[in-house]
PDB file of N, CA and C in Angstrom:
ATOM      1  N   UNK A   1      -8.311  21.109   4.157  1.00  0.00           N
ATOM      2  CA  UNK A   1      -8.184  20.763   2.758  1.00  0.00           C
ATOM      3  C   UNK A   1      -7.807  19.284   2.593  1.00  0.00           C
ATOM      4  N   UNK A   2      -7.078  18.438   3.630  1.00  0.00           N
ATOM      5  CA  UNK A   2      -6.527  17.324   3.579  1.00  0.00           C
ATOM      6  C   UNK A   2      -8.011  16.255   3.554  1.00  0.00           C
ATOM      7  N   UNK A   3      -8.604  16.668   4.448  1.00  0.00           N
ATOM      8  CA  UNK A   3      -9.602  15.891   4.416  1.00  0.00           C
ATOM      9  C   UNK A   3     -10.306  16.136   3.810  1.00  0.00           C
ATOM     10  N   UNK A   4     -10.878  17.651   3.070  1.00  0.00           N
ATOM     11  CA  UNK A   4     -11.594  17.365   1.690  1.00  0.00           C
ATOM     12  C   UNK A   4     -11.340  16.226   0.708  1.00  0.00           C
ATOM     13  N   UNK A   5      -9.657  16.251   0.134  1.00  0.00           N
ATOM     14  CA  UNK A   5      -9.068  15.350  -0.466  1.00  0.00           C
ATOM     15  C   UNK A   5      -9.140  13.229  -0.429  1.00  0.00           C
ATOM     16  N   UNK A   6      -9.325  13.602   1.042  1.00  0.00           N
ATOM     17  CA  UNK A   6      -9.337  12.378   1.708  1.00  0.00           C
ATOM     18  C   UNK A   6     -10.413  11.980   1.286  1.00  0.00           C
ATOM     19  N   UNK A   7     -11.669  12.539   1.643  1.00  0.00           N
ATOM     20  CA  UNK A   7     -13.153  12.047   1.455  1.00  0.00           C
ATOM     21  C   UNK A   7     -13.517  12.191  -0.045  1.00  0.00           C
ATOM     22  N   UNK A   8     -12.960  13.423  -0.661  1.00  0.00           N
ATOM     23  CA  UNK A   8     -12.708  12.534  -2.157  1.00  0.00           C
ATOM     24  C   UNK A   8     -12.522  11.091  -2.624  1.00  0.00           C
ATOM     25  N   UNK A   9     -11.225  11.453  -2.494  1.00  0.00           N
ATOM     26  CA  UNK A   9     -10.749   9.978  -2.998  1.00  0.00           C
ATOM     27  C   UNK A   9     -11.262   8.531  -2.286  1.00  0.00           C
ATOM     28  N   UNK A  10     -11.817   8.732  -1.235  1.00  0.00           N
ATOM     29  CA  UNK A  10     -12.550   7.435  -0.553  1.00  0.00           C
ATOM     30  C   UNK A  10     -13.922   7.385  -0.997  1.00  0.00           C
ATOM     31  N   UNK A  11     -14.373   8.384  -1.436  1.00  0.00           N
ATOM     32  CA  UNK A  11     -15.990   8.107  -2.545  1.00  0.00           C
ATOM     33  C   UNK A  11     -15.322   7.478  -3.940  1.00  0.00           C
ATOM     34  N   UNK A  12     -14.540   8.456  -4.360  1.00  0.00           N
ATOM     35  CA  UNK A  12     -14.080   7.582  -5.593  1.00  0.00           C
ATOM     36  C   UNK A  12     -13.481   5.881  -5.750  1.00  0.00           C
ATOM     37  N   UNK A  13     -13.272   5.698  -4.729  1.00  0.00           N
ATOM     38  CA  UNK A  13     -12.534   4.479  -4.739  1.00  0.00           C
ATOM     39  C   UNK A  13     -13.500   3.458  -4.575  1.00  0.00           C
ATOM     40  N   UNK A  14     -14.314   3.799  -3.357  1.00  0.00           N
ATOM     41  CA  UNK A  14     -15.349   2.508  -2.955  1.00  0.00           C
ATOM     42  C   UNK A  14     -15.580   1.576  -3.572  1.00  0.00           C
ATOM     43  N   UNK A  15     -15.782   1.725  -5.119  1.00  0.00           N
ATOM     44  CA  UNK A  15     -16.075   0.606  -6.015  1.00  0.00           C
ATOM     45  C   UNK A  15     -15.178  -0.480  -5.925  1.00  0.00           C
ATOM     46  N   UNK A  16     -13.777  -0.180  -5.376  1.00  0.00           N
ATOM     47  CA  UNK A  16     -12.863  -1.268  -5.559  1.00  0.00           C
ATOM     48  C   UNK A  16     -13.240  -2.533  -4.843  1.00  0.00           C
ATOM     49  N   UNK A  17     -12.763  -3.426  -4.717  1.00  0.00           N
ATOM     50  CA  UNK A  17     -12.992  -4.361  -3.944  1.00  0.00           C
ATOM     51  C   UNK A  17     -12.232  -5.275  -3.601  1.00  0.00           C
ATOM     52  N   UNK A  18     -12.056  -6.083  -2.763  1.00  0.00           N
ATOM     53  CA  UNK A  18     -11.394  -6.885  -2.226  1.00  0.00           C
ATOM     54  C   UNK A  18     -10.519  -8.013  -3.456  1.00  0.00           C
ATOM     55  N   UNK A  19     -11.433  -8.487  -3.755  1.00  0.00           N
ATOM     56  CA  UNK A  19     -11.267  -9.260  -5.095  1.00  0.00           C
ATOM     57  C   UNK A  19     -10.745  -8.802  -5.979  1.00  0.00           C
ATOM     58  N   UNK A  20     -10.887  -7.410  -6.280  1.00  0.00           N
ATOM     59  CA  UNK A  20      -9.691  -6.833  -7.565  1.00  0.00           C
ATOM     60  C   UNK A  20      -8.297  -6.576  -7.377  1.00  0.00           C
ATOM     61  N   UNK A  21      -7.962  -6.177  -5.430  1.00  0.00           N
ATOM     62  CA  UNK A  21      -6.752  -6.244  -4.744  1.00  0.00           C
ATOM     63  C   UNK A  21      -5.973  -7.640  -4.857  1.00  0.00           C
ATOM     64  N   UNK A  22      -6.627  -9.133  -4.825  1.00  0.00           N
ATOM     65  CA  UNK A  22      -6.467  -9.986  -4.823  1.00  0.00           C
ATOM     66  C   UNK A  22      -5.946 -10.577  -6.171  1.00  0.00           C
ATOM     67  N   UNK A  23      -6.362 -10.125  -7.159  1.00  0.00           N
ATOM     68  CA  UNK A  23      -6.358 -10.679  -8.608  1.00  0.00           C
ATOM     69  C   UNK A  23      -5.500  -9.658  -9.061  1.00  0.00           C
ATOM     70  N   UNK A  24      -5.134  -8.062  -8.851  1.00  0.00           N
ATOM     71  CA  UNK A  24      -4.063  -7.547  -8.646  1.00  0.00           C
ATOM     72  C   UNK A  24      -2.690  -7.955  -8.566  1.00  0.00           C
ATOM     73  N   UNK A  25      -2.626  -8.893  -7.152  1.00  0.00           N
ATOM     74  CA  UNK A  25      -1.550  -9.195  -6.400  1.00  0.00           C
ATOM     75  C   UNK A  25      -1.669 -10.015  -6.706  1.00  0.00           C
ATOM     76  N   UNK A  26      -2.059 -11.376  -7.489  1.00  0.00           N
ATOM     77  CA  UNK A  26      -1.589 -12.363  -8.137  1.00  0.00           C
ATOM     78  C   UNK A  26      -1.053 -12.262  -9.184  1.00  0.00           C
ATOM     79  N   UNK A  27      -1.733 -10.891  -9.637  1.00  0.00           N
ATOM     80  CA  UNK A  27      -0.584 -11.085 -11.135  1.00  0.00           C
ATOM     81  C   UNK A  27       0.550 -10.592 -10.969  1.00  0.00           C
ATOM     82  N   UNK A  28       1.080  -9.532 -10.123  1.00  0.00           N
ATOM     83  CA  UNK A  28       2.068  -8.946 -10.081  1.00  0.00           C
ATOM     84  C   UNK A  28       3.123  -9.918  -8.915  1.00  0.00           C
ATOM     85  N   UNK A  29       2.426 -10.642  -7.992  1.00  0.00           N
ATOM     86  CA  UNK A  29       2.682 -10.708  -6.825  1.00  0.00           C
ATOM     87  C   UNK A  29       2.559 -12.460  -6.260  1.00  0.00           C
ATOM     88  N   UNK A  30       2.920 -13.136  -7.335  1.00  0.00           N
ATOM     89  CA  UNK A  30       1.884 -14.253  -6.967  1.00  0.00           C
ATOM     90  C   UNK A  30       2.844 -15.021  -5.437  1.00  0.00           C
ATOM     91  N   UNK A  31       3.705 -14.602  -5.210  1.00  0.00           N
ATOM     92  CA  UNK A  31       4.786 -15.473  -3.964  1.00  0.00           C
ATOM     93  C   UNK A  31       4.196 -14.639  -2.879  1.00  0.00           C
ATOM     94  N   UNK A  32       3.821 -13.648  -2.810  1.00  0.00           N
ATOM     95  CA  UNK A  32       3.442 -12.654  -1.782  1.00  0.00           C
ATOM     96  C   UNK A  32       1.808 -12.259  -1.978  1.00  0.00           C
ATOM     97  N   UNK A  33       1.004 -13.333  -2.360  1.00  0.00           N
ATOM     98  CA  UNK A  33      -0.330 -12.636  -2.683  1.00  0.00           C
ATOM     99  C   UNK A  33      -1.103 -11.533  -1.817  1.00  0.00           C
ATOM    100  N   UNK A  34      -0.959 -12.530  -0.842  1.00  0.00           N
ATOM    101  CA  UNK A  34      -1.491 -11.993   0.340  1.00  0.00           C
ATOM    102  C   UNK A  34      -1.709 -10.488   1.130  1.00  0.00           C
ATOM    103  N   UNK A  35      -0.079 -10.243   0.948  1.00  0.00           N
ATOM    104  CA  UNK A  35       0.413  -9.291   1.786  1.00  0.00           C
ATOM    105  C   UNK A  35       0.144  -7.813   0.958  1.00  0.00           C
ATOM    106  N   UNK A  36       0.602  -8.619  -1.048  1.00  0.00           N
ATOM    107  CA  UNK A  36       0.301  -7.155  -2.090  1.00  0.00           C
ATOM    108  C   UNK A  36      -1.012  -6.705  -2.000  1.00  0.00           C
ATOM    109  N   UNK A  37      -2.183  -7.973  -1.809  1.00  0.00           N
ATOM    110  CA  UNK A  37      -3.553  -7.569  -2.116  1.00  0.00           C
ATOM    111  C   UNK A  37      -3.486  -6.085  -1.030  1.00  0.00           C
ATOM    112  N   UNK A  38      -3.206  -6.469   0.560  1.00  0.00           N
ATOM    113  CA  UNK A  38      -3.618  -5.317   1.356  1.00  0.00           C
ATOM    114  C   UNK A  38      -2.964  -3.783   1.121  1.00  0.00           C
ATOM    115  N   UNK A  39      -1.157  -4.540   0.963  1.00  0.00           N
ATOM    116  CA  UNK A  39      -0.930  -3.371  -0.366  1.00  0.00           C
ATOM    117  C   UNK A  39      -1.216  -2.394  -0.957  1.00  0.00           C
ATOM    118  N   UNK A  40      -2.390  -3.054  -2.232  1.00  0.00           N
ATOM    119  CA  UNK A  40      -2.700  -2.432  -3.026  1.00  0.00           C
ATOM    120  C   UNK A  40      -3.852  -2.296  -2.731  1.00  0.00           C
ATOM    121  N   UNK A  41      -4.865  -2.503  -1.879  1.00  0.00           N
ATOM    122  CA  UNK A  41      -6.037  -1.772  -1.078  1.00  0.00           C
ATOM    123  C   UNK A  41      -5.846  -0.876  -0.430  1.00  0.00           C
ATOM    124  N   UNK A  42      -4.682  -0.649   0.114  1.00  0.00           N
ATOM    125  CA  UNK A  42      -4.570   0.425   1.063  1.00  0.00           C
ATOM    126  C   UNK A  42      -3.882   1.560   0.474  1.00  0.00           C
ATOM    127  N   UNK A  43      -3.286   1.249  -1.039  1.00  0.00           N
ATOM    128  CA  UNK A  43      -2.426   2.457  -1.518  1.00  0.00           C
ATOM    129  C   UNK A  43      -4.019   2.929  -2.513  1.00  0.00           C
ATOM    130  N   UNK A  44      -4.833   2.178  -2.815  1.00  0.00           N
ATOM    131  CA  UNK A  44      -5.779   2.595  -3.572  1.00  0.00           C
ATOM    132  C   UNK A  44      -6.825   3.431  -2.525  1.00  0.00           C
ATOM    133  N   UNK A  45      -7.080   3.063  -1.540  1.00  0.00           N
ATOM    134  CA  UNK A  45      -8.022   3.537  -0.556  1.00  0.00           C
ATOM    135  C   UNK A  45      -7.595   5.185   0.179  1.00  0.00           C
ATOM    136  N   UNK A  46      -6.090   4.818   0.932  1.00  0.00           N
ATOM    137  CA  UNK A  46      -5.209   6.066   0.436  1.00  0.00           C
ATOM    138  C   UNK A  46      -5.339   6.661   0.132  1.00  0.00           C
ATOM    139  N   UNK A  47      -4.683   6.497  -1.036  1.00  0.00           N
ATOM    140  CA  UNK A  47      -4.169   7.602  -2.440  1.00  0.00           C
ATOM    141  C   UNK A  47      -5.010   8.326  -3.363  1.00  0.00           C
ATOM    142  N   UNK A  48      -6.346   7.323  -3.482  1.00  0.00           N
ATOM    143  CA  UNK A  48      -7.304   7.352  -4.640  1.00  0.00           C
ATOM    144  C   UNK A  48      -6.482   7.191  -5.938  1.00  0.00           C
ATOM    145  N   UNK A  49      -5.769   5.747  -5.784  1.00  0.00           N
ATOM    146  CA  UNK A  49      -5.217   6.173  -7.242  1.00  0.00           C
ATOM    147  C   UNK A  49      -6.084   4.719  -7.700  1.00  0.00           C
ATOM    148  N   UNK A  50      -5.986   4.150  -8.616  1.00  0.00           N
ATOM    149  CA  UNK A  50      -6.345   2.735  -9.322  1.00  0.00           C
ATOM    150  C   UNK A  50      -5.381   1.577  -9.042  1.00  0.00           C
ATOM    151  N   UNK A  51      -6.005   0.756  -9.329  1.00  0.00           N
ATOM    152  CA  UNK A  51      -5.352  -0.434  -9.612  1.00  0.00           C
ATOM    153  C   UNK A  51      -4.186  -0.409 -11.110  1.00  0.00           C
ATOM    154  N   UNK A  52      -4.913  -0.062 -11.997  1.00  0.00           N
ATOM    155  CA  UNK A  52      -4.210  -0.234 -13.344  1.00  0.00           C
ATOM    156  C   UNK A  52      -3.187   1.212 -13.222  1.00  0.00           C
ATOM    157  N   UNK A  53      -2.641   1.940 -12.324  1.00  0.00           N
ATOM    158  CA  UNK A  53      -2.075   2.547 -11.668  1.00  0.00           C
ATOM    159  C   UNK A  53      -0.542   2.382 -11.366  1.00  0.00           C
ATOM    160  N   UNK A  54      -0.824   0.951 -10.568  1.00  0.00           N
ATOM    161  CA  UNK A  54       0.027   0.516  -9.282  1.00  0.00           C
ATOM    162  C   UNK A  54       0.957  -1.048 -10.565  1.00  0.00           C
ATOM    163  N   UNK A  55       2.296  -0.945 -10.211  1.00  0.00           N
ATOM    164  CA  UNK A  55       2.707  -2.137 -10.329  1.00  0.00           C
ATOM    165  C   UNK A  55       4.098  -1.877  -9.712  1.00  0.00           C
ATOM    166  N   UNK A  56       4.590  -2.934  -9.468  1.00  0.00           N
ATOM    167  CA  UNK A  56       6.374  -3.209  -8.778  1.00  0.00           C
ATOM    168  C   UNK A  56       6.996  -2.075  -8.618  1.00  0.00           C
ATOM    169  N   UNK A  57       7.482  -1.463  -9.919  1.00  0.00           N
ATOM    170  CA  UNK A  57       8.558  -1.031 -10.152  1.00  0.00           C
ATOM    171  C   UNK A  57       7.467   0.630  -9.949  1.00  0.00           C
ATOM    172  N   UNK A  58       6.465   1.416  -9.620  1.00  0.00           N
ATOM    173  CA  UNK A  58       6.503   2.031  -9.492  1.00  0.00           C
ATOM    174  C   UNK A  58       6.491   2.681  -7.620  1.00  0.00           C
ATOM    175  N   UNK A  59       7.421   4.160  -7.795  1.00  0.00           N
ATOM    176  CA  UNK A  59       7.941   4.831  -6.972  1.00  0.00           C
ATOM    177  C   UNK A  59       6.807   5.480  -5.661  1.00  0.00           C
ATOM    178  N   UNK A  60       7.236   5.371  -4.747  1.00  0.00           N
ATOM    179  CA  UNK A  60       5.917   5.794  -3.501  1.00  0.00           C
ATOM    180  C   UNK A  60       5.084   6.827  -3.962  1.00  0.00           C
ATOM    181  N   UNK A  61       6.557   7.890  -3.634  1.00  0.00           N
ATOM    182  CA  UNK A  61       6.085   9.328  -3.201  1.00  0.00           C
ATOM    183  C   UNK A  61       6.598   9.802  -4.565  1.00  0.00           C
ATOM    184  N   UNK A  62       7.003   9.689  -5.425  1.00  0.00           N
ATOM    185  CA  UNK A  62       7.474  10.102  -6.864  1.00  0.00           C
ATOM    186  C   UNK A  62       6.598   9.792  -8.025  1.00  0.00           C
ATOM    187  N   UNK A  63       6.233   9.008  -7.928  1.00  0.00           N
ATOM    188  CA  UNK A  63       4.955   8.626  -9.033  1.00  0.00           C
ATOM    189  C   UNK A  63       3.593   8.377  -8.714  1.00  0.00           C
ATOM    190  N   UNK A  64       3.309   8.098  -7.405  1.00  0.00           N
ATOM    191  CA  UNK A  64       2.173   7.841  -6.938  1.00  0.00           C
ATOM    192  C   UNK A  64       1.576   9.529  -6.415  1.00  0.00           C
ATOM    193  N   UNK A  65       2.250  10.275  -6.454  1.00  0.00           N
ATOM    194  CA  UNK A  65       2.562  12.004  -6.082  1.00  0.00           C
ATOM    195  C   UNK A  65       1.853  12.303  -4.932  1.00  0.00           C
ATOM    196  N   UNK A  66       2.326  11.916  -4.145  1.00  0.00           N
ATOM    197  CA  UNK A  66       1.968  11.783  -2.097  1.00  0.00           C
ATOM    198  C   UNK A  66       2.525  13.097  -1.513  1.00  0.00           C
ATOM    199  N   UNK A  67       1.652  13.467  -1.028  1.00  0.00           N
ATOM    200  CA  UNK A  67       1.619  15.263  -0.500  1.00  0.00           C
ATOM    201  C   UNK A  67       2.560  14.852   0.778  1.00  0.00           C
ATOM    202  N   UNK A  68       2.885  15.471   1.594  1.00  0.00           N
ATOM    203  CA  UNK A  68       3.733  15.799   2.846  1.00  0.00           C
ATOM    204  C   UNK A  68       3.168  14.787   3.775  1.00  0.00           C
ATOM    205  N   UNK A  69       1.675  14.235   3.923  1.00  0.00           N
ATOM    206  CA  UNK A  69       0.912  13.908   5.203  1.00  0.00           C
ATOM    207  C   UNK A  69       0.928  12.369   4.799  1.00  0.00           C
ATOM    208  N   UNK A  70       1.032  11.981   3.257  1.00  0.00           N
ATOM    209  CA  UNK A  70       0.368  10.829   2.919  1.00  0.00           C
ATOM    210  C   UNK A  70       1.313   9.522   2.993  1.00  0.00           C
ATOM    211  N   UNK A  71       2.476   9.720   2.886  1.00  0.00           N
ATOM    212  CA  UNK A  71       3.281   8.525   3.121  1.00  0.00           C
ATOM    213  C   UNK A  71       3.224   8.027   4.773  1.00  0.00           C
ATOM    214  N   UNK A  72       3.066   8.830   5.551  1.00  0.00           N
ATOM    215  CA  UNK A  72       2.885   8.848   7.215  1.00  0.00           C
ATOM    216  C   UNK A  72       1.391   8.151   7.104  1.00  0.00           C
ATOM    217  N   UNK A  73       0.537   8.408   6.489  1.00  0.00           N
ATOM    218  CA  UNK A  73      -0.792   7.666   6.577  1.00  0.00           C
ATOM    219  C   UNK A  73      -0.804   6.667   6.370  1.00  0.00           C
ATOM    220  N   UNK A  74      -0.008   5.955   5.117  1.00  0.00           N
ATOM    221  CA  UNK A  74      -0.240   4.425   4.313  1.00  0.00           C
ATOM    222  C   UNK A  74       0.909   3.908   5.192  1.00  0.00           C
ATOM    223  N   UNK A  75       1.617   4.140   5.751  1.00  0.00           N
ATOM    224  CA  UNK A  75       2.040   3.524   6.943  1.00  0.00           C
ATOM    225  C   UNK A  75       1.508   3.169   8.208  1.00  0.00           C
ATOM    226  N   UNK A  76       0.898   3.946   8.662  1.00  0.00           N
ATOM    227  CA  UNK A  76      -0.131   3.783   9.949  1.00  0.00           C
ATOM    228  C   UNK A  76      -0.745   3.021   9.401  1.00  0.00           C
ATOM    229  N   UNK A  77      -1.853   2.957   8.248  1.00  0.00           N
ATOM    230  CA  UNK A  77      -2.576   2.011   7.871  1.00  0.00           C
ATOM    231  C   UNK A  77      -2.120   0.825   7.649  1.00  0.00           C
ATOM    232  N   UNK A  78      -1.067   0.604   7.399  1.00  0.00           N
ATOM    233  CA  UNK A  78      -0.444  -0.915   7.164  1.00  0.00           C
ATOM    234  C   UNK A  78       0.206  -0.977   8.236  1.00  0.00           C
ATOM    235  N   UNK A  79       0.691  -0.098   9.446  1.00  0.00           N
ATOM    236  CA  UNK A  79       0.947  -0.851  10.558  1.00  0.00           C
ATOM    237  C   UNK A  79      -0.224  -1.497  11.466  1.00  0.00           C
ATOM    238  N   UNK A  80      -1.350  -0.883  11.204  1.00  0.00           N
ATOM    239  CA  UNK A  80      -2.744  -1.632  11.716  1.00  0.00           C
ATOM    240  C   UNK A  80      -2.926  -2.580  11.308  1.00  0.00           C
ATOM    241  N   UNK A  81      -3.001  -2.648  10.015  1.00  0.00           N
ATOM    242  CA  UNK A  81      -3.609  -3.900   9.198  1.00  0.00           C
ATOM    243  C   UNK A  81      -2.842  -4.833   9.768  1.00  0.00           C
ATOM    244  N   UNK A  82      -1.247  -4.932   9.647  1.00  0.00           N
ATOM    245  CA  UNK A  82      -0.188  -6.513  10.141  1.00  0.00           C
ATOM    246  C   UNK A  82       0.080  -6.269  11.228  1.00  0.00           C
ATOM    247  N   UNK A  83      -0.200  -5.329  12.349  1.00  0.00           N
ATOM    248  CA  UNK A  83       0.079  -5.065  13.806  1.00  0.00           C
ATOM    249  C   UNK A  83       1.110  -5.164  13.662  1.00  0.00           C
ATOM    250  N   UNK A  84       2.011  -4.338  13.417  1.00  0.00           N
ATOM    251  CA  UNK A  84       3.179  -4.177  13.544  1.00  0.00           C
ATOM    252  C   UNK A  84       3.691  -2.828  13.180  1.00  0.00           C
ATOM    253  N   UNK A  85       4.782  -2.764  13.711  1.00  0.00           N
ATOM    254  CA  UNK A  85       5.179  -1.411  13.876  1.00  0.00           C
ATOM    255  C   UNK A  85       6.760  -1.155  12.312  1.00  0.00           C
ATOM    256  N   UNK A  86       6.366   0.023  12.071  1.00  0.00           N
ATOM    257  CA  UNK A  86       7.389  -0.037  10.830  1.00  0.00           C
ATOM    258  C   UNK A  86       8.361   1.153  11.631  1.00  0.00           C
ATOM    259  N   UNK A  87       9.883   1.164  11.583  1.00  0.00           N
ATOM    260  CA  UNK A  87      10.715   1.782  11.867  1.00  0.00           C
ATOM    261  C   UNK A  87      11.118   3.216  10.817  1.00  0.00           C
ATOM    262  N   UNK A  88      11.275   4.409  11.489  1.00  0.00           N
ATOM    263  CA  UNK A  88      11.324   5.079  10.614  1.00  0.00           C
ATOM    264  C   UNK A  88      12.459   4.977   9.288  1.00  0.00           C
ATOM    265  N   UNK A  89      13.472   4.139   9.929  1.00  0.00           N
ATOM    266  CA  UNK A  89      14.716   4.037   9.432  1.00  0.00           C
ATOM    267  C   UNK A  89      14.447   3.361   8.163  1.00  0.00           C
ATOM    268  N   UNK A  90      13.402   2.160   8.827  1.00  0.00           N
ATOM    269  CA  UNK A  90      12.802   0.959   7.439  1.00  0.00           C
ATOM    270  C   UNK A  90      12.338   1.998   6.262  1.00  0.00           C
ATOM    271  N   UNK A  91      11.101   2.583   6.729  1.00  0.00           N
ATOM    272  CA  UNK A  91      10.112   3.179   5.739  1.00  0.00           C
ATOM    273  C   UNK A  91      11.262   4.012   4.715  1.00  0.00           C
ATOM    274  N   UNK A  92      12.562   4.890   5.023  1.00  0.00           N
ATOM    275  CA  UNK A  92      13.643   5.202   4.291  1.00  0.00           C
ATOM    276  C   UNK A  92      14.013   4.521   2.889  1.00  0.00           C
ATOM    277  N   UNK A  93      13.802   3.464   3.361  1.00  0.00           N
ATOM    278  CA  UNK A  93      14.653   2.076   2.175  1.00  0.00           C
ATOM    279  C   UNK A  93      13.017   1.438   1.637  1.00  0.00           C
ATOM    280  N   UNK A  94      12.082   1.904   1.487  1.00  0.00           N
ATOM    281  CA  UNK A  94      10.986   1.356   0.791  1.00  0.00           C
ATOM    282  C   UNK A  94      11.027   2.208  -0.311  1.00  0.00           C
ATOM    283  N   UNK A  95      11.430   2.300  -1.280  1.00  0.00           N
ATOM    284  CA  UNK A  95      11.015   2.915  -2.535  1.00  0.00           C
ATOM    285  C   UNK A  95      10.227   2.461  -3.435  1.00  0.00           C
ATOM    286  N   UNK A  96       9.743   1.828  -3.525  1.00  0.00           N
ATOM    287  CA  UNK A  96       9.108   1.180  -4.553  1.00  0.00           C
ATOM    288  C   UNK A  96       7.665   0.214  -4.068  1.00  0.00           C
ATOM    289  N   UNK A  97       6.766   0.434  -4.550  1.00  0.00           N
ATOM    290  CA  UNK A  97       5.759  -0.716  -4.580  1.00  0.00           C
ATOM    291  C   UNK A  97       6.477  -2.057  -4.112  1.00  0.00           C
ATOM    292  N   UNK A  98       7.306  -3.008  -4.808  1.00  0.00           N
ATOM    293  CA  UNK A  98       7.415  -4.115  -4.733  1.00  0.00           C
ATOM    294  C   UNK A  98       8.502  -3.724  -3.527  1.00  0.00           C
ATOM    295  N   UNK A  99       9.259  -2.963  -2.557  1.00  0.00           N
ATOM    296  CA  UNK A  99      10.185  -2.456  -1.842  1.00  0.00           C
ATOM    297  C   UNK A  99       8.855  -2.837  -0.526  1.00  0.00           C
ATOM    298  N   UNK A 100       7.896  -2.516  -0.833  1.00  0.00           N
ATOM    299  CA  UNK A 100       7.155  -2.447   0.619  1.00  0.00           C
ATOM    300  C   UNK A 100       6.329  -3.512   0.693  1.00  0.00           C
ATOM    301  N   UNK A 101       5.934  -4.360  -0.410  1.00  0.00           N
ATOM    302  CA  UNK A 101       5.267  -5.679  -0.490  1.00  0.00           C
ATOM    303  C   UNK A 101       6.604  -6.825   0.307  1.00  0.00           C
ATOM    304  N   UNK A 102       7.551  -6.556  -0.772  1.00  0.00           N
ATOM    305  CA  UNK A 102       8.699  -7.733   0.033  1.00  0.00           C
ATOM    306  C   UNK A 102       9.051  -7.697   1.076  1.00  0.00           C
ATOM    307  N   UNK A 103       9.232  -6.085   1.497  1.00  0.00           N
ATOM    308  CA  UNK A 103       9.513  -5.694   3.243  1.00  0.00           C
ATOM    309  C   UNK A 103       8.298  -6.376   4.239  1.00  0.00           C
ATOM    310  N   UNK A 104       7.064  -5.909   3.850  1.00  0.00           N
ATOM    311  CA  UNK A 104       5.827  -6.550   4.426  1.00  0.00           C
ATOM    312  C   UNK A 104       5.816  -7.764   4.896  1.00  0.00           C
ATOM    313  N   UNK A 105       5.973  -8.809   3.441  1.00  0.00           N
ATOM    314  CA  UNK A 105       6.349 -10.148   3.927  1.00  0.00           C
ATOM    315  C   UNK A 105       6.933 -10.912   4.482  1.00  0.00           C
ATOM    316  N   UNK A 106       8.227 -10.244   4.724  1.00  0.00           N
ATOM    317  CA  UNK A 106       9.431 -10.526   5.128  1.00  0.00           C
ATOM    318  C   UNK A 106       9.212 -10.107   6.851  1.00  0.00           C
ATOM    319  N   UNK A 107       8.294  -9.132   7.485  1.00  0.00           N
ATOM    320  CA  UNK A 107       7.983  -9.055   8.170  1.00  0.00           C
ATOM    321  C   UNK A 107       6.623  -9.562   8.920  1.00  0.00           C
ATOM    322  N   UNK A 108       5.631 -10.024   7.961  1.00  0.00           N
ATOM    323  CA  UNK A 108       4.634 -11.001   8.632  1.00  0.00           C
ATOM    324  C   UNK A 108       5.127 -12.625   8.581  1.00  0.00           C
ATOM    325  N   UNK A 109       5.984 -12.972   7.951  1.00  0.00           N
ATOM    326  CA  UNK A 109       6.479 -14.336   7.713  1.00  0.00           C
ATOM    327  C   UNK A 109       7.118 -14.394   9.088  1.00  0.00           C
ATOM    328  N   UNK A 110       8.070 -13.682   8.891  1.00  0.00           N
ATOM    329  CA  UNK A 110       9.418 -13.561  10.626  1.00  0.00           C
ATOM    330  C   UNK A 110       8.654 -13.828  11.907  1.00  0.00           C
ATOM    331  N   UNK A 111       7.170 -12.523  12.152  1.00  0.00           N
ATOM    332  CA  UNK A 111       6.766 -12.678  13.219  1.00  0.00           C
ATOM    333  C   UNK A 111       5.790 -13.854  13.244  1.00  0.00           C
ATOM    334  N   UNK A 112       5.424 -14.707  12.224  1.00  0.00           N
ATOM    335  CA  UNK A 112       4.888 -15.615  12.205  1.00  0.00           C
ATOM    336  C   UNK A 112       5.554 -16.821  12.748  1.00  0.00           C
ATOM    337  N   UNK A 113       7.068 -16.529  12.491  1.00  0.00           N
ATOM    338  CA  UNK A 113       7.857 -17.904  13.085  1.00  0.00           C
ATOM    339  C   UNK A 113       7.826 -18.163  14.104  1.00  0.00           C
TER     340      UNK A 113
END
């Protein structure tokens, strides 16, 4: 059933595009463009939810309404995307959209130093 769901929402989404993740994360995001665009590609690609959906202040698994399997997924996927590994302890203290954009950055900036 998970992957019925899955392949749902990844037909539905396709239309998105790179460029709407981008123009997304500038408006919400403009100090962190970068990091929100993948963000919000990967919670849209995910989730199947929208763009006009997603902003800061909304909640992972509480408003975005993420079944048992799906917060473990958009993690793997964003530990691929920045090669890096997220701690379970971290992912705890991400509540929020803008909770996992700032964490993100704060973690591709560091290993960038």
């Amino acid at each position: 059933m998970h992957l019925l769901n899955w392949f749902r929402r990844t037909i539905q989404t396709s239309g998105w595009t790179r460029e709407q993740a981008h123009r997304w994360a500038t408006h919400y995001f403009p100090q962190h463009e970068r990091v929100a665009a993948i963000v919000a590609e990967t919670l849209v690609t995910q989730l199947g939810v929208s763009f006009d959906s997603l902003s800061p202040d909304i909640r992972l698994t509480e408003d975005l309404g993420m079944d048992d399997l799906e917060p473990a997924q958009v993690v793997i996927a964003l530990e691929q995307e920045f090669t890096l590994s997220i701690p379970d302890a971290d992912c705890e203290r991400l509540a929020t959209v803008a909770d996992l954009v700032r964490y993100l950055d704060e973690r591709v900036t560091h290993n960038a130093a």
